[in-house]
N, C-alpha and C. Protein backbone atom coordinates (compact mmCIF):
# COMPACT_ATOMS: atom_id res chain seq x y z
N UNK A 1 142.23 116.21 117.11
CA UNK A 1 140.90 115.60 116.99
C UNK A 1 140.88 114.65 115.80
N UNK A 2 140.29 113.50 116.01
CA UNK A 2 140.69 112.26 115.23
C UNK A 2 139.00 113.07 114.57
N UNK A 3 139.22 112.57 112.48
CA UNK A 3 137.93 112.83 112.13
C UNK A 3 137.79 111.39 111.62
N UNK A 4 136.26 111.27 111.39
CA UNK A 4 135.56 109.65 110.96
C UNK A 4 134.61 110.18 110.01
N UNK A 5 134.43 109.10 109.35
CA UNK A 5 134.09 109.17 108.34
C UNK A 5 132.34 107.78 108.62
N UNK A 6 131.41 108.40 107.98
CA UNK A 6 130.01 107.58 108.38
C UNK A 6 129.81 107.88 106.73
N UNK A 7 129.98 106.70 106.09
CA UNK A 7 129.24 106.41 104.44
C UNK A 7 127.99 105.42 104.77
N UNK A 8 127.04 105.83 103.71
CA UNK A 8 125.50 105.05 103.55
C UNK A 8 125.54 104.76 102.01
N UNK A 9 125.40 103.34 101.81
CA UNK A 9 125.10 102.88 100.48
C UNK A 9 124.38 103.13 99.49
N UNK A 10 124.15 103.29 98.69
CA UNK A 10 123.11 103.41 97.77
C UNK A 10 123.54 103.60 96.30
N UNK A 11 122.64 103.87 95.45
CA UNK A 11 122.66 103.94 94.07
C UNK A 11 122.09 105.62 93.66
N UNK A 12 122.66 106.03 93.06
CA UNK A 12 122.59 107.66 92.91
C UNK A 12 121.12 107.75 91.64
N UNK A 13 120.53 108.66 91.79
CA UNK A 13 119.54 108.80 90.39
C UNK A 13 118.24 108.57 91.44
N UNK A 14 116.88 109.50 90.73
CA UNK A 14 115.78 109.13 91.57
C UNK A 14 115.06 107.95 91.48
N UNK A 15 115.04 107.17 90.27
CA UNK A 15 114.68 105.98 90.27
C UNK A 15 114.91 104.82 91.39
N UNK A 16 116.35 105.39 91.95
CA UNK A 16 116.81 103.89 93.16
C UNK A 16 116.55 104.42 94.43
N UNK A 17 115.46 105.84 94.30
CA UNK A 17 115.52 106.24 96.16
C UNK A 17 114.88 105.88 97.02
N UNK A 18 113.82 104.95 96.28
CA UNK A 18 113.25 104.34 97.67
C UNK A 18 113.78 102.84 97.27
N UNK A 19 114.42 102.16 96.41
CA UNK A 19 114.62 100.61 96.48
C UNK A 19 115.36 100.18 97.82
N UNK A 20 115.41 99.19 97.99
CA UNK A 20 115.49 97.92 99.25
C UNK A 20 116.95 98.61 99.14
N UNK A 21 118.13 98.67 98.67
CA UNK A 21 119.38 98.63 98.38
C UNK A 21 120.33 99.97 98.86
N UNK A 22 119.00 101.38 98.72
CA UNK A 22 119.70 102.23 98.90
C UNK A 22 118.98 102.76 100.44
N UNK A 23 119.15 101.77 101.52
CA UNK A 23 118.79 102.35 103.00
C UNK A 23 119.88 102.76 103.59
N UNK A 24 121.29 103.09 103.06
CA UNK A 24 121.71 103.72 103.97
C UNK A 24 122.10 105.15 103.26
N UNK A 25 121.66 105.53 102.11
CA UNK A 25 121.45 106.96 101.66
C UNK A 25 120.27 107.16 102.44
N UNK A 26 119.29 106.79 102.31
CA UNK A 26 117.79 107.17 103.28
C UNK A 26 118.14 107.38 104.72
N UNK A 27 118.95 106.61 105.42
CA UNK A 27 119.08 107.32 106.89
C UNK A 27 120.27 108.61 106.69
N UNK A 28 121.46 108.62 106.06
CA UNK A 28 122.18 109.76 105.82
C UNK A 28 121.14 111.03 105.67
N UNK A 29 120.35 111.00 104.85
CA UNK A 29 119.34 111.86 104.28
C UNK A 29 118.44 112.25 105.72
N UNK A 30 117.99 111.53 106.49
CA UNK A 30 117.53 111.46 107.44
C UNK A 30 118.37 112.37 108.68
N UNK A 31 119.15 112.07 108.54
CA UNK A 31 120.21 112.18 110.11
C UNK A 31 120.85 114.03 109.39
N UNK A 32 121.08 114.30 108.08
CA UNK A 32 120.93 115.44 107.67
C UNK A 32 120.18 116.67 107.73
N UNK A 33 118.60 115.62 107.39
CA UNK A 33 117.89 117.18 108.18
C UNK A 33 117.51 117.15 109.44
N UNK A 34 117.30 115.84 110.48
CA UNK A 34 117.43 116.39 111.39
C UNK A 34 118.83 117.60 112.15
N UNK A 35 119.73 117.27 111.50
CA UNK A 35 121.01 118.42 112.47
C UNK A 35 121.07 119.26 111.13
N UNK A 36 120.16 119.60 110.50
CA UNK A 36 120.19 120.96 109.37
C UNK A 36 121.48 120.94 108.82
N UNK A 37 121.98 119.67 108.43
CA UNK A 37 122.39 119.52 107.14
C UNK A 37 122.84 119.71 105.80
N UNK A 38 123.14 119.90 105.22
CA UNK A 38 123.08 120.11 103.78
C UNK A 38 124.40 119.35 102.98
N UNK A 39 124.03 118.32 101.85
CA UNK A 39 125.27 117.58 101.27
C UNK A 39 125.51 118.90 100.00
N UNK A 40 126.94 118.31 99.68
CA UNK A 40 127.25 119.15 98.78
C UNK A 40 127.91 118.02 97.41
N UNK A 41 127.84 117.82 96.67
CA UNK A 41 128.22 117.53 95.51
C UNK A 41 129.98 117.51 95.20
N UNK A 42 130.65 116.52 95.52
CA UNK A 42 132.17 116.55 95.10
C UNK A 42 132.83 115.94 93.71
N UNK A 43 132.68 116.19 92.67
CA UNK A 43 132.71 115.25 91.54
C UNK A 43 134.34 114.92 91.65
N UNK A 44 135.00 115.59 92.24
CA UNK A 44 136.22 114.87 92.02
C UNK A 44 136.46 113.36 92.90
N UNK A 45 135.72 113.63 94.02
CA UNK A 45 135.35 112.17 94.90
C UNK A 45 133.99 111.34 94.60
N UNK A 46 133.57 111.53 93.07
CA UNK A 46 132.41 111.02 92.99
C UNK A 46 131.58 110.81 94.50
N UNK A 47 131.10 111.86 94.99
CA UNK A 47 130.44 111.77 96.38
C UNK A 47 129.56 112.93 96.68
N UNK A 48 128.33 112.55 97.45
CA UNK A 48 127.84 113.88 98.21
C UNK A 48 128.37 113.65 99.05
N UNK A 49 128.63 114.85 99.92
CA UNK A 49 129.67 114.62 101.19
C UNK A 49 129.05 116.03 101.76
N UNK A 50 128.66 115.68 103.69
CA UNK A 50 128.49 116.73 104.33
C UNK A 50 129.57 116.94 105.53
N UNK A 51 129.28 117.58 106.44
CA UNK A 51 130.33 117.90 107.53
C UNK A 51 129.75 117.92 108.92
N UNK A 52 129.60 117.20 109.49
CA UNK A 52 129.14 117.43 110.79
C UNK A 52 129.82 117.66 112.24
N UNK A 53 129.39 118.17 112.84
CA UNK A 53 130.87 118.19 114.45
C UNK A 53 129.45 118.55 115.57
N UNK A 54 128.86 117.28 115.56
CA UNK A 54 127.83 116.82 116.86
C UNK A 54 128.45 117.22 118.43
N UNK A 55 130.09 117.69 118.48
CA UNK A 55 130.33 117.65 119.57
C UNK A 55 131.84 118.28 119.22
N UNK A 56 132.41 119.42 120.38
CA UNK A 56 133.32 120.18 119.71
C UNK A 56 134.67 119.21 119.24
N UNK A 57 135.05 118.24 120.21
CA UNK A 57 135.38 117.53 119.63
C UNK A 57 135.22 116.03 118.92
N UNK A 58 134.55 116.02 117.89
CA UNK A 58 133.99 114.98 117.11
C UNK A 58 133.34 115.72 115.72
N UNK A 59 134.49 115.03 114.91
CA UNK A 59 133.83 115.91 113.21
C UNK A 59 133.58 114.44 112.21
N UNK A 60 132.65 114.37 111.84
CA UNK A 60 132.43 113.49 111.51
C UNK A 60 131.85 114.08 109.49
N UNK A 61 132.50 112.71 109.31
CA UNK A 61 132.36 113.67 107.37
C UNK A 61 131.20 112.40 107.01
N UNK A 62 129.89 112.89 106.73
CA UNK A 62 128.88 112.07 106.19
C UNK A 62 129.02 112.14 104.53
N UNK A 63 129.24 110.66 104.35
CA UNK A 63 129.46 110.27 102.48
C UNK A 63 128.37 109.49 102.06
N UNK A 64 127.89 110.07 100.39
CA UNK A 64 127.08 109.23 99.67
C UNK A 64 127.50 109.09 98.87
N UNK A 65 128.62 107.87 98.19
CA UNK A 65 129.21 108.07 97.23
C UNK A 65 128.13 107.94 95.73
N UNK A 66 128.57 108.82 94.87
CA UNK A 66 127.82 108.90 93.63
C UNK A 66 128.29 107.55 92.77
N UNK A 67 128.98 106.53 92.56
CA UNK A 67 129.40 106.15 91.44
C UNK A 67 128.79 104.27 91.48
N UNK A 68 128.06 104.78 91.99
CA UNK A 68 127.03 103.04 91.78
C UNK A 68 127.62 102.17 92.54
N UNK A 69 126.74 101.44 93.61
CA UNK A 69 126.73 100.53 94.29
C UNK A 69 128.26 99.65 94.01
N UNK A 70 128.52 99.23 93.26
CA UNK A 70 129.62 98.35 92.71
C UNK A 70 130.61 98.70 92.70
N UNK A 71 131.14 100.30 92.86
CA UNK A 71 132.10 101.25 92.39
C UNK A 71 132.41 102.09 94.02
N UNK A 72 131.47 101.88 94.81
CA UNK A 72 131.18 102.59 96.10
C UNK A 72 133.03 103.02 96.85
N UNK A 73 133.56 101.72 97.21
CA UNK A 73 134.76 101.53 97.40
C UNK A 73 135.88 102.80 96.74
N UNK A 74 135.63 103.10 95.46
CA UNK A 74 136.91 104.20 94.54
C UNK A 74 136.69 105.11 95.31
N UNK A 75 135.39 106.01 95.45
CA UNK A 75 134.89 107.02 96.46
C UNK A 75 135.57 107.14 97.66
N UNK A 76 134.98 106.27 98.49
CA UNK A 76 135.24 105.87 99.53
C UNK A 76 137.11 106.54 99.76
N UNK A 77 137.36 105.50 99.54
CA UNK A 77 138.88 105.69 99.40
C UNK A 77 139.61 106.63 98.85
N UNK A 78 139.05 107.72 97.85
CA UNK A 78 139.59 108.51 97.40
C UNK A 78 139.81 109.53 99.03
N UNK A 79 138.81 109.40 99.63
CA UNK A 79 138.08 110.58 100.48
C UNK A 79 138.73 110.19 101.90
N UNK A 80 138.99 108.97 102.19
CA UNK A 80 139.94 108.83 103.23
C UNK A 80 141.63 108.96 103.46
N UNK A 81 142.00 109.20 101.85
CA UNK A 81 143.34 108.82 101.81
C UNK A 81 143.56 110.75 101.97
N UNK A 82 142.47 111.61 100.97
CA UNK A 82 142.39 112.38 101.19
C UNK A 82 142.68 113.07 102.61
N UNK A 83 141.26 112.91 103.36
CA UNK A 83 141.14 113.59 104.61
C UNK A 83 142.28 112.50 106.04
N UNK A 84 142.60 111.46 105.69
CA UNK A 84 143.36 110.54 106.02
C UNK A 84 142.67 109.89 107.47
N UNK A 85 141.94 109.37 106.71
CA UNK A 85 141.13 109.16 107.73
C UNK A 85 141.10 107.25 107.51
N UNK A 86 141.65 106.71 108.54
CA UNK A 86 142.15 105.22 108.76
C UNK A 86 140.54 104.51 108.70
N UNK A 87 140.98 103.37 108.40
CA UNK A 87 139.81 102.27 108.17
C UNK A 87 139.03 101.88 109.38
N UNK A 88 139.85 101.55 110.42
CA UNK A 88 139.15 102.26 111.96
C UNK A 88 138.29 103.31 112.08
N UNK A 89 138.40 103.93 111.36
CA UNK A 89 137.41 105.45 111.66
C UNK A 89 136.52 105.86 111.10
N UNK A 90 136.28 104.67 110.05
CA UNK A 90 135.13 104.38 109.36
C UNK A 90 133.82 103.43 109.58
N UNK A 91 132.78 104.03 109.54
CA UNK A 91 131.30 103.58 109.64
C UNK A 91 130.67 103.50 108.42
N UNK A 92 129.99 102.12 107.61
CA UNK A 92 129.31 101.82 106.89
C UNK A 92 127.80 101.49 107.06
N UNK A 93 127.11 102.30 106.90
CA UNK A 93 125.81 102.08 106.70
C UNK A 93 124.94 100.75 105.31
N UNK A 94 124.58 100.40 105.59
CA UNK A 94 123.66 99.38 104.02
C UNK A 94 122.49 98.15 104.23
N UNK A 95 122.24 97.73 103.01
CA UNK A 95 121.02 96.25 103.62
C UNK A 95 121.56 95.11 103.91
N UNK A 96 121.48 94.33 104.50
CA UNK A 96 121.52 92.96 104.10
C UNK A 96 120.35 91.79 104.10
N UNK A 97 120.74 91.61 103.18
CA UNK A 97 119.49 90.28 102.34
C UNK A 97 119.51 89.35 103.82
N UNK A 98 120.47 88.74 104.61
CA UNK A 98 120.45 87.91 105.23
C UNK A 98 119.84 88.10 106.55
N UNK A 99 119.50 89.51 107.01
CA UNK A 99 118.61 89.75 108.01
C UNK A 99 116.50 90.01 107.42
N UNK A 100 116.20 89.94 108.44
CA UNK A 100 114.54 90.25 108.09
C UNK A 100 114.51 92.02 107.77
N UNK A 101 113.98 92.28 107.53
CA UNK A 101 113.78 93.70 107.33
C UNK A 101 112.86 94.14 108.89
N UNK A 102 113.20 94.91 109.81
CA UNK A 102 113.40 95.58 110.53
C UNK A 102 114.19 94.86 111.73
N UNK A 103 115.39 94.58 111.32
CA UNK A 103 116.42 93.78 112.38
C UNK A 103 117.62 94.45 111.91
N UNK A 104 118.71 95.10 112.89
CA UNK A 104 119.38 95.58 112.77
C UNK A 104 120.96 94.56 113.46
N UNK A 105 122.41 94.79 112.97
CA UNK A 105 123.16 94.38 113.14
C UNK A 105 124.17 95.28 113.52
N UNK A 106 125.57 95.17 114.40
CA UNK A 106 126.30 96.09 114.48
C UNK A 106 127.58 95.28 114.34
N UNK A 107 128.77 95.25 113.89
CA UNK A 107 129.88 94.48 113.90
C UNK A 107 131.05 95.44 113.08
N UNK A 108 132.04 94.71 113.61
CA UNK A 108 133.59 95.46 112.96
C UNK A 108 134.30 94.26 112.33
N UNK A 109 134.35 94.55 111.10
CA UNK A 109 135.32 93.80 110.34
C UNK A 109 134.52 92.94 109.76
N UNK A 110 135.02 92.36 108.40
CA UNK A 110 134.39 91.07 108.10
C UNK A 110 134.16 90.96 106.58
N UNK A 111 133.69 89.57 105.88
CA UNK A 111 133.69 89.45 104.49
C UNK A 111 132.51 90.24 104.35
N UNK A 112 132.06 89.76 102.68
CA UNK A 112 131.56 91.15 101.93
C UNK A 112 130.00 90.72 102.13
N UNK A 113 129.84 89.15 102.32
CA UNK A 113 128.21 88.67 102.28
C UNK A 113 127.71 89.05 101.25
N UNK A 114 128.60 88.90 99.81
CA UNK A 114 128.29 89.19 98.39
C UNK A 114 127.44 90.73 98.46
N UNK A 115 127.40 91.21 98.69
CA UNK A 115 127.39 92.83 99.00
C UNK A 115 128.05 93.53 97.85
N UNK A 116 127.84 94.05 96.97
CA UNK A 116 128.77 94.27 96.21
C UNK A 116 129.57 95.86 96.25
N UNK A 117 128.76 96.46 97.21
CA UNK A 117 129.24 97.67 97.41
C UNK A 117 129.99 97.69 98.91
N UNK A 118 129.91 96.22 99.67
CA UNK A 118 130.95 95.67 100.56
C UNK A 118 131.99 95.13 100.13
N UNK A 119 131.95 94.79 98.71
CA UNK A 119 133.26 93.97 98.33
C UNK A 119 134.35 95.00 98.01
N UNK A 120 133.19 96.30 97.27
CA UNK A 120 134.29 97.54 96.20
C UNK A 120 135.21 98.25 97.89
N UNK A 121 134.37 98.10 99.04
CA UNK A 121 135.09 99.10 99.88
C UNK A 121 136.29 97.86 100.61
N UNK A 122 135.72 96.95 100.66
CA UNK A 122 137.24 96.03 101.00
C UNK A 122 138.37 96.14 100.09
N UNK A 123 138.05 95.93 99.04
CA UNK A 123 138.98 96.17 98.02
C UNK A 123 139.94 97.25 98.52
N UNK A 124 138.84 98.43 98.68
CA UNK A 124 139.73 99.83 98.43
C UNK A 124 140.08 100.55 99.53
N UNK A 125 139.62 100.13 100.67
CA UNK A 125 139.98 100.52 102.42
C UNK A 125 140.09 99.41 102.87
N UNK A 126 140.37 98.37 102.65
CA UNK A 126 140.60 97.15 103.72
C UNK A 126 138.83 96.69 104.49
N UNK A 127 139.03 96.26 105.41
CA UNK A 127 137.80 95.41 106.11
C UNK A 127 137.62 95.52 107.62
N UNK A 128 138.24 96.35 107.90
CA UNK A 128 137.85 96.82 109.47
C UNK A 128 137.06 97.76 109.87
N UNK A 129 136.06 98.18 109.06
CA UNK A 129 135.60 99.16 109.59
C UNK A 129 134.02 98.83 109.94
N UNK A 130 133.28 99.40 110.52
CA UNK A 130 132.50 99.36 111.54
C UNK A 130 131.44 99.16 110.71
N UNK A 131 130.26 98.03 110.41
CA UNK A 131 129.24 97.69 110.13
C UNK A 131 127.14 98.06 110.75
N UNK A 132 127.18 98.90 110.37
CA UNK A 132 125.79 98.87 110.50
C UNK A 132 125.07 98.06 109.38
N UNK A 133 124.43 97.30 109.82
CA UNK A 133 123.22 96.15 108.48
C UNK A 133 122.07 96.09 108.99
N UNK A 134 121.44 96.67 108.07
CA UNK A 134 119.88 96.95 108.14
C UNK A 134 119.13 96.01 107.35
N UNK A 135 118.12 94.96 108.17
CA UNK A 135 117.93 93.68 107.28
C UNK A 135 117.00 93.83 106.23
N UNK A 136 116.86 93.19 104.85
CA UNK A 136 115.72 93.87 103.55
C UNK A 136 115.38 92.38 103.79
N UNK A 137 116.24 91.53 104.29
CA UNK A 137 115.26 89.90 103.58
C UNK A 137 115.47 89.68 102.54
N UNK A 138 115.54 88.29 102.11
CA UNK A 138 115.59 87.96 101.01
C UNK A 138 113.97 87.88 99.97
N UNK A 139 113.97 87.51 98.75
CA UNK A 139 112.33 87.34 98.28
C UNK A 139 112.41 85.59 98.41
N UNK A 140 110.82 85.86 98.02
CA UNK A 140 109.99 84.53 98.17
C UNK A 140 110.48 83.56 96.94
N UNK A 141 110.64 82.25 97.43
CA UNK A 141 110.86 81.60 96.26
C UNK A 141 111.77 81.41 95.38
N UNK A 142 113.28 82.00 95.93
CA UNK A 142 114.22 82.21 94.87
C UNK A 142 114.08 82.95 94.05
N UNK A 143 113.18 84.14 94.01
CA UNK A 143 113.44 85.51 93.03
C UNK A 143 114.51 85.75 92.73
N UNK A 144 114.63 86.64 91.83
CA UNK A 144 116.28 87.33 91.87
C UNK A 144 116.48 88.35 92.32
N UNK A 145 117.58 88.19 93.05
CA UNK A 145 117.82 89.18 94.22
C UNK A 145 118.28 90.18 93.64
N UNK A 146 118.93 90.38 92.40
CA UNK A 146 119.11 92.16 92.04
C UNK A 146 118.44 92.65 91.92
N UNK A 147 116.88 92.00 91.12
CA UNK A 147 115.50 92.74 91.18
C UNK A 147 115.09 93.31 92.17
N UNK A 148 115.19 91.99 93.70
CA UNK A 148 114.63 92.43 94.77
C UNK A 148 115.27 93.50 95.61
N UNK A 149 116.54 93.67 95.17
CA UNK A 149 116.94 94.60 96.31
C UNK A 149 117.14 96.21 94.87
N UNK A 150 116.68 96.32 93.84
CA UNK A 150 116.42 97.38 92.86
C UNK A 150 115.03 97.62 93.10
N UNK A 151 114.02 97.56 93.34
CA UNK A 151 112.55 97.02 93.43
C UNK A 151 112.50 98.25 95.21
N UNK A 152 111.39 98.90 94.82
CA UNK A 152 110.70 99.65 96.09
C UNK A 152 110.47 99.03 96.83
N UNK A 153 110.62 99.27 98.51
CA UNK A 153 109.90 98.64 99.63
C UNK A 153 108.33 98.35 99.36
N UNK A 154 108.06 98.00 100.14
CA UNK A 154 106.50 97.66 100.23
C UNK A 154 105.91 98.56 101.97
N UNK A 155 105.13 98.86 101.99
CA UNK A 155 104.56 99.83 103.01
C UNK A 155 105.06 99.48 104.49
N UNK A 156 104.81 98.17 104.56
CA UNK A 156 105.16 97.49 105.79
C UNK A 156 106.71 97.21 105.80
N UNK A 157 107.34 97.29 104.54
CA UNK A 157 108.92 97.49 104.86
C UNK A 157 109.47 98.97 105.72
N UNK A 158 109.08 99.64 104.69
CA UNK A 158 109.09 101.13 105.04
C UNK A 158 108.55 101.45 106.55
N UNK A 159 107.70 100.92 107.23
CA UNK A 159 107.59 101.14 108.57
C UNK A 159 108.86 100.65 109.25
N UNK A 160 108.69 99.20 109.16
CA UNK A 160 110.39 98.48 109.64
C UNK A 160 111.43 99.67 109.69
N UNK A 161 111.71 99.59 108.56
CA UNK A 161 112.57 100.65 108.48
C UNK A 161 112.67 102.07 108.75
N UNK A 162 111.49 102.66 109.28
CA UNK A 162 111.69 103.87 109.84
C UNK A 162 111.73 103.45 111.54
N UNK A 163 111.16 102.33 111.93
CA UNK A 163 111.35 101.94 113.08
C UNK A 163 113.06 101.83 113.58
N UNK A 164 113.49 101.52 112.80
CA UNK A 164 114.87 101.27 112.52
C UNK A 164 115.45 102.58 113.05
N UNK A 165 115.05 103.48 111.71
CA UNK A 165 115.74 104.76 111.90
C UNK A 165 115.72 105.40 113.28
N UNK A 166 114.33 105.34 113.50
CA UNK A 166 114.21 105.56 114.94
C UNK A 166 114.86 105.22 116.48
N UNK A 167 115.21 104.27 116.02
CA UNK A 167 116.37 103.63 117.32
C UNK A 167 117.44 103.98 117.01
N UNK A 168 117.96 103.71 115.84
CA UNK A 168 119.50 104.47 115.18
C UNK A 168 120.15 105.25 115.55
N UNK A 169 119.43 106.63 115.12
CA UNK A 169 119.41 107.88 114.86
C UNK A 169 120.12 108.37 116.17
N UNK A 170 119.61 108.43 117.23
CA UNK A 170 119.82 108.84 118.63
C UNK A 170 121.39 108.24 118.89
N UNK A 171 121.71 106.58 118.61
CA UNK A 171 122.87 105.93 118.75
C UNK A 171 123.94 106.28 117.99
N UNK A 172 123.81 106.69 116.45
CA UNK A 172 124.89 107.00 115.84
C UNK A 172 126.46 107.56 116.28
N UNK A 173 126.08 108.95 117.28
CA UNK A 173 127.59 109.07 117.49
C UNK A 173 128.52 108.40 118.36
N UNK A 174 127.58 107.34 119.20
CA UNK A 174 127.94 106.62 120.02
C UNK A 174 128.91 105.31 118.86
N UNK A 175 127.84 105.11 117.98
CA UNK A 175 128.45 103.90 116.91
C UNK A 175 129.61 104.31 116.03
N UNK A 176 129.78 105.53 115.91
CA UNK A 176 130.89 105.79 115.15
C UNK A 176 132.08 105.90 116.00
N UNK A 177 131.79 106.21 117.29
CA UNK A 177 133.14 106.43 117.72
C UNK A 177 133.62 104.91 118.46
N UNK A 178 132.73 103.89 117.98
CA UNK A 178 133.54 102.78 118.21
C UNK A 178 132.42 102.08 120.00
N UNK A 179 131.50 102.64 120.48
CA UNK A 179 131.14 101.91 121.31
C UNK A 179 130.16 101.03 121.17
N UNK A 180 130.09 100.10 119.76
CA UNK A 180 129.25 98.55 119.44
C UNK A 180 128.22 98.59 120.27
N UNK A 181 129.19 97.90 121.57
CA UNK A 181 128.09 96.77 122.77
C UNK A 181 127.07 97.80 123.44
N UNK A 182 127.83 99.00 124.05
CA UNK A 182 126.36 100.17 124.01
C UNK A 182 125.47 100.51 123.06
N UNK A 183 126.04 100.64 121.81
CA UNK A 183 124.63 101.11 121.24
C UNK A 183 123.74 100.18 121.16
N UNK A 184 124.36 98.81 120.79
CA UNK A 184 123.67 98.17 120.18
C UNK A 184 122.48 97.27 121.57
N UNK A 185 123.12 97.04 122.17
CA UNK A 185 122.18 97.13 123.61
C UNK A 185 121.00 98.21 123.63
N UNK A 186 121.00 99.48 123.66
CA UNK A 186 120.52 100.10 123.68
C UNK A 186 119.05 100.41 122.95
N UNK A 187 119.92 99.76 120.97
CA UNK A 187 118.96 99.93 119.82
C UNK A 187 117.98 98.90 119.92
N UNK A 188 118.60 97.46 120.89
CA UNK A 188 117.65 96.23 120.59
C UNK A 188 117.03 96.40 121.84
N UNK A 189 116.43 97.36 122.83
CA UNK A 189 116.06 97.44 124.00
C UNK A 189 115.03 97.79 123.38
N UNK A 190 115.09 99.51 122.74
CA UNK A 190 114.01 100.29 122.59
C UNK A 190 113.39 99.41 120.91
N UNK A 191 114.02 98.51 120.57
CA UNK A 191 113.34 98.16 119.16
C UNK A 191 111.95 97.00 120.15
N UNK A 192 112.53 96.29 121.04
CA UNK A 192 112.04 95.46 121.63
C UNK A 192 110.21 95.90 122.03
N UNK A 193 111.08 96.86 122.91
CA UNK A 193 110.21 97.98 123.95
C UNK A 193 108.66 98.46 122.93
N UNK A 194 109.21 99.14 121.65
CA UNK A 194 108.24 99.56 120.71
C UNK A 194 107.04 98.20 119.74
N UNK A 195 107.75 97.26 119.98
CA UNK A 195 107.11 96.35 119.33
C UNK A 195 106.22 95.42 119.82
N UNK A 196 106.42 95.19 121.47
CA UNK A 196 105.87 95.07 122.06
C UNK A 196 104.10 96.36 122.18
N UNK A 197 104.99 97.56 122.34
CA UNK A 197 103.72 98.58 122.61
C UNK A 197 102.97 98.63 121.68
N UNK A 198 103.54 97.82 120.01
CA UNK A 198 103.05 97.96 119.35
C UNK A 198 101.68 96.79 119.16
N UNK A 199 101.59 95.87 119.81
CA UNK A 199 101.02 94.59 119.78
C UNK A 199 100.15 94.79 121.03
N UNK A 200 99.71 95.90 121.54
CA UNK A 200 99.01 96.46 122.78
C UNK A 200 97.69 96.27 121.64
């Protein structure tokens, strides 16, 4: 049984738990208590790390690495070379500035899109592994974007984004084990479907 590995970005400490930056600790956190869950604390892999097996065969190791956005990559990699788990068999959860905030993306492989916790895991696992991007938008006016993506959602983000979660959630084991064009068909059907019902 091949195991995979599903990491969600973020910045460790309660100050960064609701900012724009750390949405893919918020769905990990999410997708935890729904299947009763529990992370455990690894300081030697700077990581929370849980264990899941959605299916007898399919074990999937959910990572939050602890060591700051920028550093994400050392984690990462400590924990695959570890459990040996290939860059293929990895799923990245995170934001990107370059989508709207409740628009979702699915892709394998690719540069970092100044990401900086996309650059630390290229660095340190290579660049093939499987992309989930959850859009935050950029700010108005040329703000600065470390502010904006350190900086809390705003109410109407936070819906987006649980809308998000909501289509996700159900697709995940489909997305980790590598079937893209289904899920993602799937996620932009029912995102469609809801937004529409929502404009009823």
């Amino acid at each position: 049984m091949t195991k995979k590995m599903l990491v969600g970005l973020g910045n460790p400490g309660a100050r960064y738990r609701d900012t724009r930056h750390n949405v893919g600790f918020r769905f990990l956190d999410l997708l935890a208590k729904a299947q009763g869950l529990h992370f455990t604390e690894e300081k030697a892999f700077k990581a929370e790390i849980a264990n899941w097996r959605p299916t007898p065969d399919l074990d999937i190791l959910l990572v939050k690495p602890l060591c700051f956005m920028n550093k994400s990559g050392e984690s990462v990699g400590q924990l695959a070379r570890y459990y040996r788990i290939g860059v293929d068999d990895i799923t990245v959860i995170y934001d990107d500035l370059d989508m709207a905030a409740g628009k979702l993306r699915l892709k394998k492989g690719g540069g970092s899109g100044g990401h900086n916790g996309i650059k630390s895991l290229n660095l340190h696992v290579g660049n093939a592994y499987t992309r989930v991007k959850i859009g935050i938008g950029r700010p108005a006016d040329n703000r600065d974007v470390t502010n904006w993506v350190l900086s809390s959602m705003t109410p109407m983000e936070a819906r987006d984004e649980q809308l998000i979660f909501d289509c996700l959630l159900p697709e995940i084991t489909v997305i980790v084990q590598g079937h893209l064009a289904q899920a993602s068909n799937r996620i932009q059907l029912k995102l469609r479907k809801t937004l529409m019902e929502g404009e009823r």
